[in-house]
Protein backbone atom coordinates (compact mmCIF):
# COMPACT_ATOMS: atom_id res chain seq x y z
CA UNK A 1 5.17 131.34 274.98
CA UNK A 2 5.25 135.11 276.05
CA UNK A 3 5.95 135.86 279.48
CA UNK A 4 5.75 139.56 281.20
CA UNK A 5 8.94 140.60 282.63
CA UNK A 6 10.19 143.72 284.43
CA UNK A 7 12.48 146.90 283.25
CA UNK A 8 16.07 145.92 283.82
CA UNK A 9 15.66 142.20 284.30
CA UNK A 10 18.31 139.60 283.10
CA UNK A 11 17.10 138.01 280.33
CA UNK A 12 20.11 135.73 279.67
CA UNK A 13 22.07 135.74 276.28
CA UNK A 14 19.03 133.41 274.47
CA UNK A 15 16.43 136.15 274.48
CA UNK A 16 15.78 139.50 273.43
CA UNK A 17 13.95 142.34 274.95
CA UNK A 18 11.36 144.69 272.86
CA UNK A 19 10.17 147.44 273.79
CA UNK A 20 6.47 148.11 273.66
CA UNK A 21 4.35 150.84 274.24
CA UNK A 22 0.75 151.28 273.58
CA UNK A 23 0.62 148.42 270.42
CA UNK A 24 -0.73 145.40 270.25
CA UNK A 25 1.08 141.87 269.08
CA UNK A 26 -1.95 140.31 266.47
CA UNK A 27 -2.25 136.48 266.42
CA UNK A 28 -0.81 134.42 263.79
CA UNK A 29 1.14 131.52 263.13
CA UNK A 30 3.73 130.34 259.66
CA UNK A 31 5.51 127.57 258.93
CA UNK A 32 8.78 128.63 258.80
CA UNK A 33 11.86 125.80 257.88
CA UNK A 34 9.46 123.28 259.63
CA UNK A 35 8.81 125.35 262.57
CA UNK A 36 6.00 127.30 264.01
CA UNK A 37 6.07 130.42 265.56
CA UNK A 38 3.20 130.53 268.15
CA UNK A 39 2.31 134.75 268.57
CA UNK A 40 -0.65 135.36 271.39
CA UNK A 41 -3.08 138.45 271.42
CA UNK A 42 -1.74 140.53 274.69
CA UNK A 43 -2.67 144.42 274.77
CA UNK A 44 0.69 146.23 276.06
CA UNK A 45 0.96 149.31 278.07
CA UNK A 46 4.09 150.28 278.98
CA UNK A 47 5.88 147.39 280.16
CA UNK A 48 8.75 145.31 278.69
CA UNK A 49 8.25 141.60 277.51
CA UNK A 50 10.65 138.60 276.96
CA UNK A 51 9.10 136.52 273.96
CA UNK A 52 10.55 132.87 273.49
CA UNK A 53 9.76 131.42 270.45
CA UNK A 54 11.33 128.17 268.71
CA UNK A 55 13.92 127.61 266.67
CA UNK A 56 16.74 129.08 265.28
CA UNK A 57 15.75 132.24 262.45
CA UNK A 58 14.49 135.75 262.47
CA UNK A 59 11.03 137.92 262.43
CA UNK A 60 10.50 141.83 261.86
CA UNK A 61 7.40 142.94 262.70
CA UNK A 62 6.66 146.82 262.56
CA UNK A 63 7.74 146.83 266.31
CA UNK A 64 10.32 145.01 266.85
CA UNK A 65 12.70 142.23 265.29
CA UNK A 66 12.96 139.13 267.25
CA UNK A 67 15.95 136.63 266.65
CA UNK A 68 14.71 132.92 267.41
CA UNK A 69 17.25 130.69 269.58
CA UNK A 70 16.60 127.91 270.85
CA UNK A 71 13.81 125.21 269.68
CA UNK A 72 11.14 124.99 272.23
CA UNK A 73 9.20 122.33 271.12
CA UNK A 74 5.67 121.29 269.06
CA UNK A 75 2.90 123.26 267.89
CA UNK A 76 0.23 124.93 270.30
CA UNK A 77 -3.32 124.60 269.12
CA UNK A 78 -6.73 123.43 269.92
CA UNK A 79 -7.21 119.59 270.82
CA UNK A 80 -9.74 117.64 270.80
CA UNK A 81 -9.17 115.38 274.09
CA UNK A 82 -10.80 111.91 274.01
CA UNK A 83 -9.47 111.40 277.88
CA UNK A 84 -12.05 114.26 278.84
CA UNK A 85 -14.54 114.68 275.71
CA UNK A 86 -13.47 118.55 275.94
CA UNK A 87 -11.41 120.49 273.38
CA UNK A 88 -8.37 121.94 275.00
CA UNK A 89 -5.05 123.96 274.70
CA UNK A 90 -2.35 121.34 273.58
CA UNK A 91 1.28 120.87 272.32
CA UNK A 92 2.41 118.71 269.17
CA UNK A 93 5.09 118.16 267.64
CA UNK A 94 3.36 116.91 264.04
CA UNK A 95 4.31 118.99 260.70
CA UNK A 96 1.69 120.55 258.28
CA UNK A 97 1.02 120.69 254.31
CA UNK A 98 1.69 124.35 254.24
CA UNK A 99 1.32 127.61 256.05
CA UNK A 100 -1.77 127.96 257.90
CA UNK A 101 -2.78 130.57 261.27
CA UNK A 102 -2.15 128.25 264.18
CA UNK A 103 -3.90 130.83 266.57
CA UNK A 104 -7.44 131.03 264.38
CA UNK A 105 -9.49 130.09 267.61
CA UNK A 106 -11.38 128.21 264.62
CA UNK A 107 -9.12 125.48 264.29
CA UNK A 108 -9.55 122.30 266.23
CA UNK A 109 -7.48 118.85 265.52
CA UNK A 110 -9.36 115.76 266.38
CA UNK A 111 -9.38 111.94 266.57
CA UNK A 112 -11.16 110.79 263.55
CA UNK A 113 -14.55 110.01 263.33
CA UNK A 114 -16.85 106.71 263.34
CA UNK A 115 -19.54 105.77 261.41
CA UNK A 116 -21.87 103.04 262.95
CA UNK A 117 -24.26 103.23 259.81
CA UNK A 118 -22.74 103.63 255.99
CA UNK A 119 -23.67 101.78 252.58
CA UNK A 120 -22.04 100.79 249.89
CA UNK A 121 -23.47 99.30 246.58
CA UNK A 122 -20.60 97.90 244.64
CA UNK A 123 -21.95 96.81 240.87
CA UNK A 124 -20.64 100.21 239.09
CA UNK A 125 -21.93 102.29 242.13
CA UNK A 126 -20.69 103.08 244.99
CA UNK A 127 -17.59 101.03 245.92
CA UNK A 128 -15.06 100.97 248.34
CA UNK A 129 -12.70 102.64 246.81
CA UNK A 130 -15.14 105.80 246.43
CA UNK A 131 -16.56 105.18 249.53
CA UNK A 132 -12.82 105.42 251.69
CA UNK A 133 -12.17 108.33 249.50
CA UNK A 134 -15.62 110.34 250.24
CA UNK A 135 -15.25 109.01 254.07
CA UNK A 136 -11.76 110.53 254.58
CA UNK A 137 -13.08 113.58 252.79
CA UNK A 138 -15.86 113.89 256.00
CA UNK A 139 -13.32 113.72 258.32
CA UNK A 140 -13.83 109.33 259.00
CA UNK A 141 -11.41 106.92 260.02
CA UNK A 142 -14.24 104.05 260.62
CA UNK A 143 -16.78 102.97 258.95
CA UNK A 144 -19.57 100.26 259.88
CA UNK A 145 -21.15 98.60 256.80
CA UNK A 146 -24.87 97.23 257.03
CA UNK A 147 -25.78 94.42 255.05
CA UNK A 148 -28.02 95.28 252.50
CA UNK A 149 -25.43 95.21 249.68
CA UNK A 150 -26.64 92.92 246.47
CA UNK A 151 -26.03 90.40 247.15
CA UNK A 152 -26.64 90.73 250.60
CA UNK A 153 -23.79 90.20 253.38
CA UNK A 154 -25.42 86.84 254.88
CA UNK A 155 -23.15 84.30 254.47
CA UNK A 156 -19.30 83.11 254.50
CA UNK A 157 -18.39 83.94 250.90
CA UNK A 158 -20.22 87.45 250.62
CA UNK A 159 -18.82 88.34 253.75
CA UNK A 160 -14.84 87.14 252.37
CA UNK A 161 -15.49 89.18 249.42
CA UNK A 162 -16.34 92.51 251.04
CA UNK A 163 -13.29 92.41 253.35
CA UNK A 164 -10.97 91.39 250.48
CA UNK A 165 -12.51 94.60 248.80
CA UNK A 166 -12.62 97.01 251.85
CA UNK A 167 -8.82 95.93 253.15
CA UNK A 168 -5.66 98.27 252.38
CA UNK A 169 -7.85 101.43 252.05
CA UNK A 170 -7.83 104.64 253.58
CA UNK A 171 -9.93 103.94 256.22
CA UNK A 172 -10.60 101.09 258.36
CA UNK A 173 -14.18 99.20 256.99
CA UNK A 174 -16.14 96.42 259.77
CA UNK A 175 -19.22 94.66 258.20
CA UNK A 176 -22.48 94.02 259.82
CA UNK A 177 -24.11 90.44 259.05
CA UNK A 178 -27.49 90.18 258.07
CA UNK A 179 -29.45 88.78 261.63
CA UNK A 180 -31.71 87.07 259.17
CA UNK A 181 -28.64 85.25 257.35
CA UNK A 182 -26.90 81.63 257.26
CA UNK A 183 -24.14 82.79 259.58
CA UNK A 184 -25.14 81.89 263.15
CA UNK A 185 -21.98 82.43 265.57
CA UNK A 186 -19.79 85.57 264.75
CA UNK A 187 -16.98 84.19 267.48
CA UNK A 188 -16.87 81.19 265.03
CA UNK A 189 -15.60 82.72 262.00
CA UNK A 190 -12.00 82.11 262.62
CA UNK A 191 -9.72 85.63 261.33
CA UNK A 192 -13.15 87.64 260.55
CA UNK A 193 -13.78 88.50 263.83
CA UNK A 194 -11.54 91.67 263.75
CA UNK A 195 -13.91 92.93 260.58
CA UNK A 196 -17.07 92.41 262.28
CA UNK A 197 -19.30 94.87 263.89
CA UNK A 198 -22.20 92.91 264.78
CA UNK A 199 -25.55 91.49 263.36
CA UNK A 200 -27.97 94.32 261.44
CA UNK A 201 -31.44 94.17 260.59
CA UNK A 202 -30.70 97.28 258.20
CA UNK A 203 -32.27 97.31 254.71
CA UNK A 204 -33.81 94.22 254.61
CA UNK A 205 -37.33 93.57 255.27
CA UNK A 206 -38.80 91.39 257.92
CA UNK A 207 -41.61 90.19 259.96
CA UNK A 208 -42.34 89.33 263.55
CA UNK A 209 -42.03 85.97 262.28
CA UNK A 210 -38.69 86.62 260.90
CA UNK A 211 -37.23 88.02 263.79
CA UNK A 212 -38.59 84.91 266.47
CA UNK A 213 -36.84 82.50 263.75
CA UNK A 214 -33.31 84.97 263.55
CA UNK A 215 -33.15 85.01 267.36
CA UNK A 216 -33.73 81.95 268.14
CA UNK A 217 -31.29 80.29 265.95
CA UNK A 218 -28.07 83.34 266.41
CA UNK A 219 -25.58 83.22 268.98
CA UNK A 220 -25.73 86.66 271.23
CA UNK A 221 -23.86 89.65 269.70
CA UNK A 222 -24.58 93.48 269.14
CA UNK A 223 -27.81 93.99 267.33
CA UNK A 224 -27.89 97.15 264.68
CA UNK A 225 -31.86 97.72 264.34
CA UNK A 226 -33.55 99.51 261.98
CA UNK A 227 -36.70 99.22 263.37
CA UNK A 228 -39.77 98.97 260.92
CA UNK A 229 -42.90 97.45 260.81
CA UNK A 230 -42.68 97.18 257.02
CA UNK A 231 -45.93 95.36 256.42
CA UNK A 232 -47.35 98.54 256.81
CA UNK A 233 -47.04 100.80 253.34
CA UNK A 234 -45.98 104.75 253.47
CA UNK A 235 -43.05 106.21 252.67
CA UNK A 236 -43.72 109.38 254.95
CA UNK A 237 -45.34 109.79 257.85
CA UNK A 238 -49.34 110.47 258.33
CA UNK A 239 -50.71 113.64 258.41
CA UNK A 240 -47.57 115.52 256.43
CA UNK A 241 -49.33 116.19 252.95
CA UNK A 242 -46.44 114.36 250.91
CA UNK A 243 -46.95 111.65 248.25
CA UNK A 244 -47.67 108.04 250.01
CA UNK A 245 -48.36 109.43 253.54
CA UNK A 246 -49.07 106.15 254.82
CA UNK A 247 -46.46 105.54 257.17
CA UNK A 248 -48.52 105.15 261.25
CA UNK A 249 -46.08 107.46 263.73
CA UNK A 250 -46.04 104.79 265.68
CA UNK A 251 -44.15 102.47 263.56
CA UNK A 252 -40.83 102.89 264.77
CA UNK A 253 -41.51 102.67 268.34
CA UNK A 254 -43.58 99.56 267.77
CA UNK A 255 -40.37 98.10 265.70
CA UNK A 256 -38.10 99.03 268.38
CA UNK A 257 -39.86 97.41 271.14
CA UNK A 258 -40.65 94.13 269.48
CA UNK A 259 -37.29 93.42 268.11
CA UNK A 260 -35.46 94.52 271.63
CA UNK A 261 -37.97 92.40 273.79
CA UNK A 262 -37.32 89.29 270.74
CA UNK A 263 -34.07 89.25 271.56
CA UNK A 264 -33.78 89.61 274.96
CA UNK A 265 -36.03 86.44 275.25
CA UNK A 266 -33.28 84.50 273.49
CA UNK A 267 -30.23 85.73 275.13
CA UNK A 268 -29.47 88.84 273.28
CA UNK A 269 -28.32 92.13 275.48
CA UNK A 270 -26.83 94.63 273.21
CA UNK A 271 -29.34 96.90 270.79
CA UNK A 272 -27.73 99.82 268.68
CA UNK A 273 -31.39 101.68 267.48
CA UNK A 274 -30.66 103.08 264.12
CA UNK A 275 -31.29 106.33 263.33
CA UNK A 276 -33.88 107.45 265.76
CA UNK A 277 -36.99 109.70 263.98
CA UNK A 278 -39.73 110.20 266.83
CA UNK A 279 -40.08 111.38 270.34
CA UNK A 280 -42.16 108.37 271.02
CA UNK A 281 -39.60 106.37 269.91
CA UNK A 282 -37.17 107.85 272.39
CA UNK A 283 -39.80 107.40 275.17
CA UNK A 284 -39.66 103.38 274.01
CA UNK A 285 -35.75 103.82 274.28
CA UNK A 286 -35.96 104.89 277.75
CA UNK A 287 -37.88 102.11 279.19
CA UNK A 288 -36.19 99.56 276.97
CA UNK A 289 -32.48 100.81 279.14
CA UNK A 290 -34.60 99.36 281.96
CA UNK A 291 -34.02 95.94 280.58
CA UNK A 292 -31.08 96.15 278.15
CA UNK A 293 -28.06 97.60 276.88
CA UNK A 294 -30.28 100.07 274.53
CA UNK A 295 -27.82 102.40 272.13
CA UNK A 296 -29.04 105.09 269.49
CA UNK A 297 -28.25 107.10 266.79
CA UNK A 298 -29.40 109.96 265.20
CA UNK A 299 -28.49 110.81 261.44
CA UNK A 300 -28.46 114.41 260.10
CA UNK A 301 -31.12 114.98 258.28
CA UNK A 302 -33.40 114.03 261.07
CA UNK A 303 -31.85 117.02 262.99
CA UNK A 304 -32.36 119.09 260.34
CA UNK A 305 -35.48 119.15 258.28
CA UNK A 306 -38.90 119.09 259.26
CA UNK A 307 -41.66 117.99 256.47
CA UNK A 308 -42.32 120.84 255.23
CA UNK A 309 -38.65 121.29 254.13
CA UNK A 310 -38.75 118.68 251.87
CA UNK A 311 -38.85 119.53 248.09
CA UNK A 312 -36.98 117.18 245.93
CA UNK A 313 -36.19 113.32 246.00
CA UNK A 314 -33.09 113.03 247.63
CA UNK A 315 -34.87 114.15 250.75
CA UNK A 316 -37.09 110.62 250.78
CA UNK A 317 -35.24 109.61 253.67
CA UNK A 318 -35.88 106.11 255.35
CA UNK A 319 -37.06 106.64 258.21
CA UNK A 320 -38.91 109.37 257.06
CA UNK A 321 -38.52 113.29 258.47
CA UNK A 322 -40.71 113.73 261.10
CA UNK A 323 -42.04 116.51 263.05
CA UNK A 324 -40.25 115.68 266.05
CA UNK A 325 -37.09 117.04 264.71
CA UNK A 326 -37.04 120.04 267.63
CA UNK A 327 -37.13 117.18 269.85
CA UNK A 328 -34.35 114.86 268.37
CA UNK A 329 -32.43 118.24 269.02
CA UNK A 330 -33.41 118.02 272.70
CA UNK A 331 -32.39 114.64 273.47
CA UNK A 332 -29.19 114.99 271.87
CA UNK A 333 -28.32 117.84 274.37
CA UNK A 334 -29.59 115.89 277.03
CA UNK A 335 -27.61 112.75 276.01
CA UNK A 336 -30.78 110.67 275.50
CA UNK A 337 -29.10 109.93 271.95
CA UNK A 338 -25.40 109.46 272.18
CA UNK A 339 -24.59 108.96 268.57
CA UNK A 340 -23.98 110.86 265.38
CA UNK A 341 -24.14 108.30 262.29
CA UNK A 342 -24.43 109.71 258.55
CA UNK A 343 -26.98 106.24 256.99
CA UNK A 344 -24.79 107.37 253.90
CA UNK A 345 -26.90 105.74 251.62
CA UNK A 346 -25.42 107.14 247.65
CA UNK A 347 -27.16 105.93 244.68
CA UNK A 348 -25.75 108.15 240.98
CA UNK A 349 -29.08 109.78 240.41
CA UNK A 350 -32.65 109.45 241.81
CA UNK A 351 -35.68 109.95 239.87
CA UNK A 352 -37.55 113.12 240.25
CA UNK A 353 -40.84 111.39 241.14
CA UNK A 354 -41.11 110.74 244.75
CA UNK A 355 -42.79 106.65 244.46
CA UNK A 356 -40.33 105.71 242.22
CA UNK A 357 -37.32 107.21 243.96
CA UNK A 358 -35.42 104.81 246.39
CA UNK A 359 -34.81 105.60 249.94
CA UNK A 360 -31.26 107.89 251.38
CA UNK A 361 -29.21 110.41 250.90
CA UNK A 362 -25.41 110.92 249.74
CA UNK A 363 -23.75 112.95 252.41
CA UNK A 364 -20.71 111.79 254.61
CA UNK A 365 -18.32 114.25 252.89
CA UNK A 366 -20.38 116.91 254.81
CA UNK A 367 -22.31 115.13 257.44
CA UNK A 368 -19.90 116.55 260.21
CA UNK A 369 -20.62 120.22 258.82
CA UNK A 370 -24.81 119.54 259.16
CA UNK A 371 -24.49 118.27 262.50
CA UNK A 372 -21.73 121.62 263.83
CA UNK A 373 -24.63 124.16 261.79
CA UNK A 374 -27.56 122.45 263.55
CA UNK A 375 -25.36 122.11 267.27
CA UNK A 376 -23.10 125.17 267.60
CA UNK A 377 -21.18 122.92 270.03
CA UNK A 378 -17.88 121.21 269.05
CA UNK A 379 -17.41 119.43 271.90
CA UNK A 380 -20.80 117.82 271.69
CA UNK A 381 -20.41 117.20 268.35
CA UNK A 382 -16.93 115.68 268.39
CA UNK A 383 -17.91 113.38 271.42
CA UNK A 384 -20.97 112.07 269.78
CA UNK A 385 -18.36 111.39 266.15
CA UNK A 386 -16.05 109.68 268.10
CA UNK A 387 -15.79 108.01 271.71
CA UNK A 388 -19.61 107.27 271.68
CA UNK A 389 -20.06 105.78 268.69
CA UNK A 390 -16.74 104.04 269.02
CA UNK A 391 -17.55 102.53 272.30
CA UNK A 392 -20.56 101.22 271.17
CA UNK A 393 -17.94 98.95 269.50
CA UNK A 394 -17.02 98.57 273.16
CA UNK A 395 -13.93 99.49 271.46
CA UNK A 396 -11.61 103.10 271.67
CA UNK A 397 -8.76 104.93 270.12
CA UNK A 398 -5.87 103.81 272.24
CA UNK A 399 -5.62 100.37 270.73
CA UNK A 400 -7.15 100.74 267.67
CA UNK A 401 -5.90 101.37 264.52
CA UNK A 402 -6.67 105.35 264.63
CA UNK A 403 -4.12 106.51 267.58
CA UNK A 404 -4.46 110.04 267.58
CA UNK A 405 -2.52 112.63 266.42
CA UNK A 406 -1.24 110.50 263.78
CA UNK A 407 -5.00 109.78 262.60
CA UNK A 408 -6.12 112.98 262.98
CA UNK A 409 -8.75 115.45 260.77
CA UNK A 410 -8.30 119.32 261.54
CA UNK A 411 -11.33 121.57 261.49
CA UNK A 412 -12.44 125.37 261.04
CA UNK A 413 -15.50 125.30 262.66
CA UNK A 414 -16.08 128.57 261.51
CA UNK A 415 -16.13 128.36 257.90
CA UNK A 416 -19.17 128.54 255.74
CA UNK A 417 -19.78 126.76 252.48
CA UNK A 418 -22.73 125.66 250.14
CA UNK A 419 -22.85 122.26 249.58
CA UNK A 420 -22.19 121.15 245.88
CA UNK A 421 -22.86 117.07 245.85
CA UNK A 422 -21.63 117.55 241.72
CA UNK A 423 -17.97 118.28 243.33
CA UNK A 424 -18.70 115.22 246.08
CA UNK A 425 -15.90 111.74 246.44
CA UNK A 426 -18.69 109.89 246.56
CA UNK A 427 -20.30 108.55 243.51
CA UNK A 428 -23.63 108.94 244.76
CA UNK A 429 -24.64 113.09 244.23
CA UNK A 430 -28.11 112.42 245.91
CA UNK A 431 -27.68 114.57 248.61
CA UNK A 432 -30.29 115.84 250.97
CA UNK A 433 -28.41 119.17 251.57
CA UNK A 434 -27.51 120.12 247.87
CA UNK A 435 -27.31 123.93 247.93
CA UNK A 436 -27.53 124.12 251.47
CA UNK A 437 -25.41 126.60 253.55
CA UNK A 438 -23.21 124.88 256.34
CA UNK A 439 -20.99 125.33 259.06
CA UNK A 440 -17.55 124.18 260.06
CA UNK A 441 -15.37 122.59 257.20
CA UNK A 442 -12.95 119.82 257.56
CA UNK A 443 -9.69 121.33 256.59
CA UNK A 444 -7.30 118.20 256.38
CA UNK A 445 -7.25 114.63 257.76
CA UNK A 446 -4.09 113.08 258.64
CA UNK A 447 -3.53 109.35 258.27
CA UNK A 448 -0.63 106.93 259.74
CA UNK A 449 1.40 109.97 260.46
CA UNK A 450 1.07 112.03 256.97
CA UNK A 451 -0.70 114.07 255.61
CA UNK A 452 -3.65 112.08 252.92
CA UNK A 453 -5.81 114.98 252.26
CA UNK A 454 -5.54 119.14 252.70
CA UNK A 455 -7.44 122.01 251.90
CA UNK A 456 -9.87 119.98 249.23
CA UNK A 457 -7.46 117.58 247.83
CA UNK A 458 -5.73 114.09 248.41
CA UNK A 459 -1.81 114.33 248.57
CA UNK A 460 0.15 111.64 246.99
């Protein structure tokens, strides 16, 4: 705290007076016997200031030596606010790792983030161990799981074993059930309830005929659509001059439209789109909000290739890259799409040859950093990592598990990196944006009041 005081005044026997003339105080912050000292940029010219800082020990600058007093309480920095969506000055009283410059206008501590759309494999791939690790590494606290695991979450005894696996880790898991599984009721499944997200449609392949027959025998929950017509054959889109260019634009939209107007004929009112690849689609979305509670999500590589980036076979992404991407950008801003998911889909290598690779990417350990490059908007980006997705849930942070600040993942939204996915958590190093330059890095992530990971490493 520094406040501007005049010649002569009584400062009382707890502060000092310096002195000044013409010099500037530069910004910085130590940790100093478990204390900050909080210095702010103010240009001087001629005039006295009193400068209270906390705690009781002493700093020499090249101006002046200041003896501290008196403990004034917490640490001043940027906040992410999920009362207002807006990042704002703030006070805590939390400790840190080690020394770090509290007034870098950089820095930014926020709730941690949700994932409505991750995959794990299991069977000597990715796990959840690997999986919480690489999670926590990108800054998550909450991860949604879609069924398409081997063998698939559809019924009672998959479904045990995954939460058995996912529980005591360090981050919270929920699983989504296959829609097209021998579970019918998700209220029924006495002490599961708490791990379930909803019903998913993700990774699994089905027909019109398939999705009349899920409806009509499922009890009305929140639908997680990935919406394909997959009776029709392309792995990219028409018209963009890459191997198996089959793919109709208009397959997505179609996909989206039958499955929401399916299940609103049987009951069902809540649709989560998964990640969202064409403007036509988005034109679908709109009119579907007419009827239903429509949701969406975009994922980042949608936001930031276009066809003719793609070189290699970790880009053969599912739903393809389309040309749309400028306009994916668009309805972010505009807050047509609300959501920011990662479809962290890792498999340990992919062959080189497009037609035999599978589908995804590897990349929550730097989703946060594609979406912040492709943005330039914190705020935007924090809202759409955090309350949206998490109140798709229809759930938020005040009574869940990550009560912020002790869940909490601090940011430099200013540093630069290349991505490396051989360094990566995650055992899957298929990632989309290998060797690509992004912004904003996540710095540390705080979990149940400590410190579980700083500056590229997990503490024990």
């Amino acid at each position: 705290m520094v406040n501007l005081v005049q010649r002569g005044q009584n400062l009382g026997k707890e502060s000092f007076l310096c002195e000044l003339t013409n010099c500037k105080i530069h910004v910085f912050t130590t940790l100093l016997k478990g204390f900050y000292l909080s210095f702010v940029n103010i240009f001087f010219k001629k005039q006295s200031i009193l400068i209270e800082f906390n705690e009781g020990t002493s700093f020499v600058g090249p101006f002046f030596i200041i003896h501290i007093v008196r403990f004034q309480g917490g640490l001043y920095m940027k906040l992410f606010d999920i009362s207002t969506g807006r990042v704002r000055e703030g006070q805590l009283s939390i400790d840190f790792p080690e020394k770090f410059n509290q007034a870098n206008e950089s820095l930014v501590l926020s709730p941690l983030f949700v994932d409505l759309h991750t995959h794990v494999r299991l069977n000597g791939q990715e796990d959840y161990d690997s999986l919480s690790q690489a999670a926590l590494v990108g800054g998550f606290g909450l991860c949604v799981i879609q069924p398409n695991t081997r063998p698939p979450i559809e019924n009672v005894d998959v479904l045990k074993g995954h939460v058995e696996l996912s529980k005591s880790k360090l981050i919270q898991f929920l699983e989504t059930i296959s829609l097209f599984g021998e579970i019918v009721d998700l209220e029924m499944l006495e002490g599961y309830q708490d791990n379930i997200a909803g019903f998913s449609t993700d990774g699994i392949r089905y027909t019109s005929a398939d999705l009349v027959k899920a409806f009509s025998e499922k009890k009305n929950a929140l639908i997680f659509d990935h919406s394909q017509l997959h009776e029709i054959p392309g792995d990219f889109y028409l018209g963009t001059g890459l191997p198996n260019s089959l793919r109709t634009y208009s397959n997505e939209a179609i996909a989206i439209f039958r499955t929401v107007m399916t299940g609103l004929e049987y009951g069902f009112n809540r649709f989560h789109i998964q990640h969202v690849s064409t403007a036509i689609s988005l034109e679908t979305i709109e009119y579907l909000r007419r009827k239903a509670k429509v949701t969406c999500e975009v994922t980042p590589h949608h936001v930031f290739f276009l066809p003719e980036d793609i070189n290699n076979s970790n880009q053969k992404i599912n739903p393809p890259i389309s040309k749309d991407r400028d306009i994916l950008i668009d309805a972010v801003r505009k807050g047509l799409i609300t959501c920011f998911a990662t479809d962290h889909a890792p498999h340990p290598e992919k062959p080189l040859d497009y037609e035999k690779s599978p589908y995804g990417s590897s990349h929550i350990e730097v989703a946060f950093s594609v979406y912040l490059t492709v943005f330039n908007d914190i705020e935007l980006v924090l809202r759409n990592l955090t309350l949206n997705p998490l109140s798709v849930l229809e759930r938020n942070y005040e009574n869940s598990i990550m009560n912020f600040p002790d869940n909490a993942v601090l940011i430099d939204t200013s540093a630069i990196y290349v991505v490396d996915s051989k360094k990566f958590y995650s055992k899957g190093k298929n990632c989309a944006f290998d060797g690509m330059r992004l912004r904003g890095k996540i710095i540390g992530v705080r979990k149940n009041g400590r410190w579980v990971f700083w500056n590229g490493e997990f503490i024990n």
